[in-house]
C-alpha atoms as a PDB file:
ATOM      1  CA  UNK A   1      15.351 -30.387  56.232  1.00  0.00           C
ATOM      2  CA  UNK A   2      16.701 -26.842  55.923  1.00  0.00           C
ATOM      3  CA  UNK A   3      18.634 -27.866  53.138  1.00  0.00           C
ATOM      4  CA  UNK A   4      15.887 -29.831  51.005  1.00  0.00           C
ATOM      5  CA  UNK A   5      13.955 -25.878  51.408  1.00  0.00           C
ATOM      6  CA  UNK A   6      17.091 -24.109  50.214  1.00  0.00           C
ATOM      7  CA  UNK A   7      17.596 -26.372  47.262  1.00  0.00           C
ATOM      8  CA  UNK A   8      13.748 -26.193  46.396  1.00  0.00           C
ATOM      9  CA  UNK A   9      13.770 -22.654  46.816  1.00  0.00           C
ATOM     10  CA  UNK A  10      16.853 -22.584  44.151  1.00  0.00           C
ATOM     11  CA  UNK A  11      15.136 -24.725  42.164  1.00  0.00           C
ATOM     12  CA  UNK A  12      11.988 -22.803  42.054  1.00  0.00           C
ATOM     13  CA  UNK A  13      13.486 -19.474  41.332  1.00  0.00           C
ATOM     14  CA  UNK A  14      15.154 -20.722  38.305  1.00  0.00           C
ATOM     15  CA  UNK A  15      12.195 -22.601  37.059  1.00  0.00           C
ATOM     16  CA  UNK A  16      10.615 -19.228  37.422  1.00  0.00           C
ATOM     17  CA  UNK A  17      13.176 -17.420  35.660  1.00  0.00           C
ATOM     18  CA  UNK A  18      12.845 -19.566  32.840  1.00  0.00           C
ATOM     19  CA  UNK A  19       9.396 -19.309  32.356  1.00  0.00           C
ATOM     20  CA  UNK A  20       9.834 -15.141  32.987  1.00  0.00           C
ATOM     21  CA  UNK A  21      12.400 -15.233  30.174  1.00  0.00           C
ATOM     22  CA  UNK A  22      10.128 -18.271  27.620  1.00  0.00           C
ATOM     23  CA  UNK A  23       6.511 -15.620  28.389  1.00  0.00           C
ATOM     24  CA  UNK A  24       8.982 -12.836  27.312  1.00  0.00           C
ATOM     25  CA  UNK A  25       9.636 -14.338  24.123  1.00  0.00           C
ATOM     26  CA  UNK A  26       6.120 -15.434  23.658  1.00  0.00           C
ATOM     27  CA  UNK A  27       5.198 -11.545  23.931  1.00  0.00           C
ATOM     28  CA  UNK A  28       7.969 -10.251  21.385  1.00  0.00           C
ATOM     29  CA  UNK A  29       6.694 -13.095  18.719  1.00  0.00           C
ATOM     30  CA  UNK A  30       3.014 -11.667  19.337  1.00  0.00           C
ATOM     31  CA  UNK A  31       4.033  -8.317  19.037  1.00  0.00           C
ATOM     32  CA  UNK A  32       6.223  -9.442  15.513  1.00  0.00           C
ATOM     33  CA  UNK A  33       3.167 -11.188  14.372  1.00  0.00           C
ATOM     34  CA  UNK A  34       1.221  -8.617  15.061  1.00  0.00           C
ATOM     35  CA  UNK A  35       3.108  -6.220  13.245  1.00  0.00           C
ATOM     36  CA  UNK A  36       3.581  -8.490  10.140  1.00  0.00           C
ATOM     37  CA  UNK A  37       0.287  -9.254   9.915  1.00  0.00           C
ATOM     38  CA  UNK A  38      -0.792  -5.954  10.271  1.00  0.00           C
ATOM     39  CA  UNK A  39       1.832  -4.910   6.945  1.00  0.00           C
ATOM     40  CA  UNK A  40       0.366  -7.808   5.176  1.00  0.00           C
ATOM     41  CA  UNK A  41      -3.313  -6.478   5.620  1.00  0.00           C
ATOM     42  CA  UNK A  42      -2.047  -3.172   4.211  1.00  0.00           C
ATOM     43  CA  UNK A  43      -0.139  -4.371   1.310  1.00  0.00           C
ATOM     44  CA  UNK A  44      -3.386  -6.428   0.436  1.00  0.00           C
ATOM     45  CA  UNK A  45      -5.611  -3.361   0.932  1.00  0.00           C
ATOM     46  CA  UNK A  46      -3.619  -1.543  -1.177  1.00  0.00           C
ATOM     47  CA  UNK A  47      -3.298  -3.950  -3.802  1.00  0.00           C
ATOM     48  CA  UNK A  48      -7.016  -4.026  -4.158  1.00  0.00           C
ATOM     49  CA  UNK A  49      -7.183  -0.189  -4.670  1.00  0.00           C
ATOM     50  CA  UNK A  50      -4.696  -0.461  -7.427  1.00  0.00           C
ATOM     51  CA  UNK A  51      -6.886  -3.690  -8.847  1.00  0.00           C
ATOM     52  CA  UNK A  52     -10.432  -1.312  -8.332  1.00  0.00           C
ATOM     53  CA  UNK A  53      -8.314   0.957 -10.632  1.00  0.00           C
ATOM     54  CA  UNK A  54      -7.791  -1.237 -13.576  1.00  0.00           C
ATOM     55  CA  UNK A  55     -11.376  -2.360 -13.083  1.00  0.00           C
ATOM     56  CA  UNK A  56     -12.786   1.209 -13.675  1.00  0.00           C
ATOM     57  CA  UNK A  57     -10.052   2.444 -16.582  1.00  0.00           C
ATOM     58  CA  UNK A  58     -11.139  -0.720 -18.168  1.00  0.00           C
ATOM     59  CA  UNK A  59     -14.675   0.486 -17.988  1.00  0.00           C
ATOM     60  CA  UNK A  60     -13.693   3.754 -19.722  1.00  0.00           C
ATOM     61  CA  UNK A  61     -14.799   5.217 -15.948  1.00  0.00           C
ATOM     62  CA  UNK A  62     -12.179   7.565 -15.316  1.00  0.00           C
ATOM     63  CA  UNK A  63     -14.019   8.718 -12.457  1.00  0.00           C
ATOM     64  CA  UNK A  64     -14.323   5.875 -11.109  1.00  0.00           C
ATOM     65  CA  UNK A  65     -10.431   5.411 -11.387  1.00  0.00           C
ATOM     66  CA  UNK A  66      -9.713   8.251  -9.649  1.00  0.00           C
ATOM     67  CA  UNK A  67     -11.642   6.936  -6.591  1.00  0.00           C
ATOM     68  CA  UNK A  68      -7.950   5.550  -5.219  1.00  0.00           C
ATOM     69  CA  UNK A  69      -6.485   8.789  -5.640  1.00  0.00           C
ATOM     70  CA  UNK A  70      -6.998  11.482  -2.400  1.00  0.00           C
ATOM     71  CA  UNK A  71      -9.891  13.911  -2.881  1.00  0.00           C
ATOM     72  CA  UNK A  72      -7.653  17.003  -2.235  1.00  0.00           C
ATOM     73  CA  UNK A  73      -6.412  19.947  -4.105  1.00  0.00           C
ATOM     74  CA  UNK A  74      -3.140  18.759  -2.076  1.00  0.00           C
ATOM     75  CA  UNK A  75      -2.934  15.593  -4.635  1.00  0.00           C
ATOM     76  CA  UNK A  76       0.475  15.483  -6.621  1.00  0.00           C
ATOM     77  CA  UNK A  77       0.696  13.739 -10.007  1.00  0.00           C
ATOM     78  CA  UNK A  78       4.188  14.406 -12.170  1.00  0.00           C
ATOM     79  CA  UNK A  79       4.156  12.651 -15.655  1.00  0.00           C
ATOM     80  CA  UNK A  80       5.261  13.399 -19.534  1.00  0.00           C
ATOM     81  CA  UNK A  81       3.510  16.905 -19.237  1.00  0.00           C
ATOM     82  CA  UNK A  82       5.281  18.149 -15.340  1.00  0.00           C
ATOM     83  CA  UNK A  83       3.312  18.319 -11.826  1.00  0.00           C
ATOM     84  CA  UNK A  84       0.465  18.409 -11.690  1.00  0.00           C
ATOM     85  CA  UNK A  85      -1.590  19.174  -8.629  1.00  0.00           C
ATOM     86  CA  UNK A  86      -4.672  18.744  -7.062  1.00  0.00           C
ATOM     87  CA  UNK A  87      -7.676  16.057  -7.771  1.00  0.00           C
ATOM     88  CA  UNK A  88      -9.861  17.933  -9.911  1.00  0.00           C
ATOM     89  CA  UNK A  89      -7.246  19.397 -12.371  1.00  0.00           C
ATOM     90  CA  UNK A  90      -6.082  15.837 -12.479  1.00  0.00           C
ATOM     91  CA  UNK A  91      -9.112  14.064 -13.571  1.00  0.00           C
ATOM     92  CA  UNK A  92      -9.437  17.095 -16.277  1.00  0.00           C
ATOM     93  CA  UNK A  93      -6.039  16.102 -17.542  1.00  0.00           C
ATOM     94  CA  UNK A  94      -7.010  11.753 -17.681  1.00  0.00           C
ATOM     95  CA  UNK A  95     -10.326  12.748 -19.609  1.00  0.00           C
ATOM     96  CA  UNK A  96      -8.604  15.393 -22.201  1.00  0.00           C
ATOM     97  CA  UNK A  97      -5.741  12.667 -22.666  1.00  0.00           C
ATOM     98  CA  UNK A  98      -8.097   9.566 -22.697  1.00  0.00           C
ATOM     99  CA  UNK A  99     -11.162  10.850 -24.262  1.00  0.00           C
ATOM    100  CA  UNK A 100     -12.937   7.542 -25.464  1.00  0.00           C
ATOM    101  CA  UNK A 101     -12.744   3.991 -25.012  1.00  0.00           C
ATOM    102  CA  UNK A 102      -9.985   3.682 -28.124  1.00  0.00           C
ATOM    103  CA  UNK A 103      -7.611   5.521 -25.892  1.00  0.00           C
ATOM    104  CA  UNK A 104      -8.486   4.031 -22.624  1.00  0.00           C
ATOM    105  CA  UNK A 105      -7.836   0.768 -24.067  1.00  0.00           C
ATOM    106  CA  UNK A 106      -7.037  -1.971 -21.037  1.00  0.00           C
ATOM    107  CA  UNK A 107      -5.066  -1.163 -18.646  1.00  0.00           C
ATOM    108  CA  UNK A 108      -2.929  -3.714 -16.223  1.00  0.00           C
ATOM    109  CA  UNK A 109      -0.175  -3.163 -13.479  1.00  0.00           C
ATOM    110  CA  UNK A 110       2.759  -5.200 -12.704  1.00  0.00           C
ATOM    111  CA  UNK A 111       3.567  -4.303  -9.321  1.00  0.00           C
ATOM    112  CA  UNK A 112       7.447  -4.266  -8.291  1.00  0.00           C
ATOM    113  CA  UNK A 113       7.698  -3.796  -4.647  1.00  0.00           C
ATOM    114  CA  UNK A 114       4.767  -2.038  -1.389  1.00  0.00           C
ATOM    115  CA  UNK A 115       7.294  -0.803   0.644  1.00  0.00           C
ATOM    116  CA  UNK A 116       6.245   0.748   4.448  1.00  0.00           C
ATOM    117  CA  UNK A 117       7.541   4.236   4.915  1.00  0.00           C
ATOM    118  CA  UNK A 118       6.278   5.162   8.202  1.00  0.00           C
ATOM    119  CA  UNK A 119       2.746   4.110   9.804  1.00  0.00           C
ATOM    120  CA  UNK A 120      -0.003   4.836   7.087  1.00  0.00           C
ATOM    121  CA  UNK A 121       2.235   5.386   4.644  1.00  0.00           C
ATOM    122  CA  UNK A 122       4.194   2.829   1.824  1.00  0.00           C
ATOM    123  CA  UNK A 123       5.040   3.574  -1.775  1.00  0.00           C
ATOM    124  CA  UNK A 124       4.408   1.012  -4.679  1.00  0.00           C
ATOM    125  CA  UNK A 125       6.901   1.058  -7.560  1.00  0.00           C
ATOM    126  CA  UNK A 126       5.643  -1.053 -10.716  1.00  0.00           C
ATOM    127  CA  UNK A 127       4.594  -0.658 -14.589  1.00  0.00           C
ATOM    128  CA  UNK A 128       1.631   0.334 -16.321  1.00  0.00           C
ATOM    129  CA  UNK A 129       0.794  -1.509 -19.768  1.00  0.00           C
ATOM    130  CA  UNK A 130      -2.152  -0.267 -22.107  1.00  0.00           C
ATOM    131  CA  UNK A 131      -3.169  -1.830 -24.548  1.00  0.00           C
ATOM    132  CA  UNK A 132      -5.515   0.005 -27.188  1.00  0.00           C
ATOM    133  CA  UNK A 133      -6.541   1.034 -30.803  1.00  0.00           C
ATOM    134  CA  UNK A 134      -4.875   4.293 -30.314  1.00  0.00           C
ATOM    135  CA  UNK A 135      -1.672   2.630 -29.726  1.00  0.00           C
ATOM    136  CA  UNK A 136      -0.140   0.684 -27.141  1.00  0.00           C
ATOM    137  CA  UNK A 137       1.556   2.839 -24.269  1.00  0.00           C
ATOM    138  CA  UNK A 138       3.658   1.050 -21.449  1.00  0.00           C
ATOM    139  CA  UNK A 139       5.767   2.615 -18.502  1.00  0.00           C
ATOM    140  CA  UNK A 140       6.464   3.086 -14.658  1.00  0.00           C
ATOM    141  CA  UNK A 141       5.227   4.479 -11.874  1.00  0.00           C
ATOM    142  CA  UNK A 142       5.760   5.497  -8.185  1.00  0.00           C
ATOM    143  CA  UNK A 143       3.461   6.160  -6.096  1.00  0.00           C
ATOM    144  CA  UNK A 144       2.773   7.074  -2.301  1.00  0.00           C
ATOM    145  CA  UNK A 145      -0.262   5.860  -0.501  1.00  0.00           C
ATOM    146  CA  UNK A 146      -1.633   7.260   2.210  1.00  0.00           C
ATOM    147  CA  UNK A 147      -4.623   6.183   4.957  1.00  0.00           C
ATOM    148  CA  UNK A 148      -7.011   8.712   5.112  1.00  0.00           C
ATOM    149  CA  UNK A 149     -10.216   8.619   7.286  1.00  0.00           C
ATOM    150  CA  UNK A 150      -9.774   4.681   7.582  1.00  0.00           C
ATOM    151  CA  UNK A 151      -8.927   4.743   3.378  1.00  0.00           C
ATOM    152  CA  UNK A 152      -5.893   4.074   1.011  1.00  0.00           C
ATOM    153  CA  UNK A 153      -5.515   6.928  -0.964  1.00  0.00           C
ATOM    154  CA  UNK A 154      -2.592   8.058  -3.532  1.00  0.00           C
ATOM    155  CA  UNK A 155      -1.531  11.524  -2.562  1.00  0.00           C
ATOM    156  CA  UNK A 156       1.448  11.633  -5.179  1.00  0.00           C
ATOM    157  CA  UNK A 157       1.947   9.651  -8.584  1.00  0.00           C
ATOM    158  CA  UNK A 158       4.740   9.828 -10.606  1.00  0.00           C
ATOM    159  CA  UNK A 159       4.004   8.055 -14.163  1.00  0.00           C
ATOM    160  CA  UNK A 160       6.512   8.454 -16.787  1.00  0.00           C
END
């Protein structure tokens, strides 16, 4: 009888060393999921702050454009004519460059790669095509998004 205990004892403590080692495994693949999903909810955020963007250039509503970029005098943006920095001086530079509809022409991205940097932070590479009666201008861009106060914001842009 001592025996059948032993051996059910054995038995038991395996069984529950399985099931430690299977709820284990259950965690990490929550935790992964988690984490995935959580990427995949900012990459689609993001994407829809670069979509609001065409949306509004399309408009001719530059300000409304600038809406993804962050509200700061902090703001980077490097293109043809160097850095420049801060939010106000670059809306001033969009509206002397795109002053009517014939230069704002319609805009679209192609986006290359959303790439995590850290948490609240990834950087989209892609290109920039505008079409318009002023002439057609294409390129490419990287830039670094940031959330801010619950947001996606761009706090850098470089367009070239």
């Amino acid at each position: 009888m001592k025996s059948l205990f032993v051996n059910l004892n054995r038995l038991l403590n395996q069984h529950l060393t399985i099931m430690k080692k299977l709820l284990l495994f259950i965690c990490l693949l929550a935790t992964f999921n988690t984490i995935s999903q959580t990427e995949a909810e900012d990459k689609k955020a993001i994407l829809t702050v670069l979509r609001m963007q065409e949306n509004a250039w399309n408009q001719n509503d530059l300000e409304g454009f600038m809406q993804g970029y962050w509200k700061s005098d902090s703001l980077k943006f490097y293109g043809s004519s160097g850095i420049t920095q801060g939010w106000q001086k670059t809306l001033d530079n969009y509206k002397k460059g795109y002053p009517s509809k014939e230069y704002t022409g319609t805009l679209s991205f192609t986006i290359e790669a959303v790439t995590k940097i850290e948490d609240n932070s990834y950087y989209v590479m892609g290109q920039f095509h505008l079409v318009r009666n002023a002439g057609n201008a294409n390129g490419v861009f990287m830039i670094i998004f940031r959330k801010i106060e619950g947001k996606w914001k761009i706090i850098a842009d470089l367009s070239c």
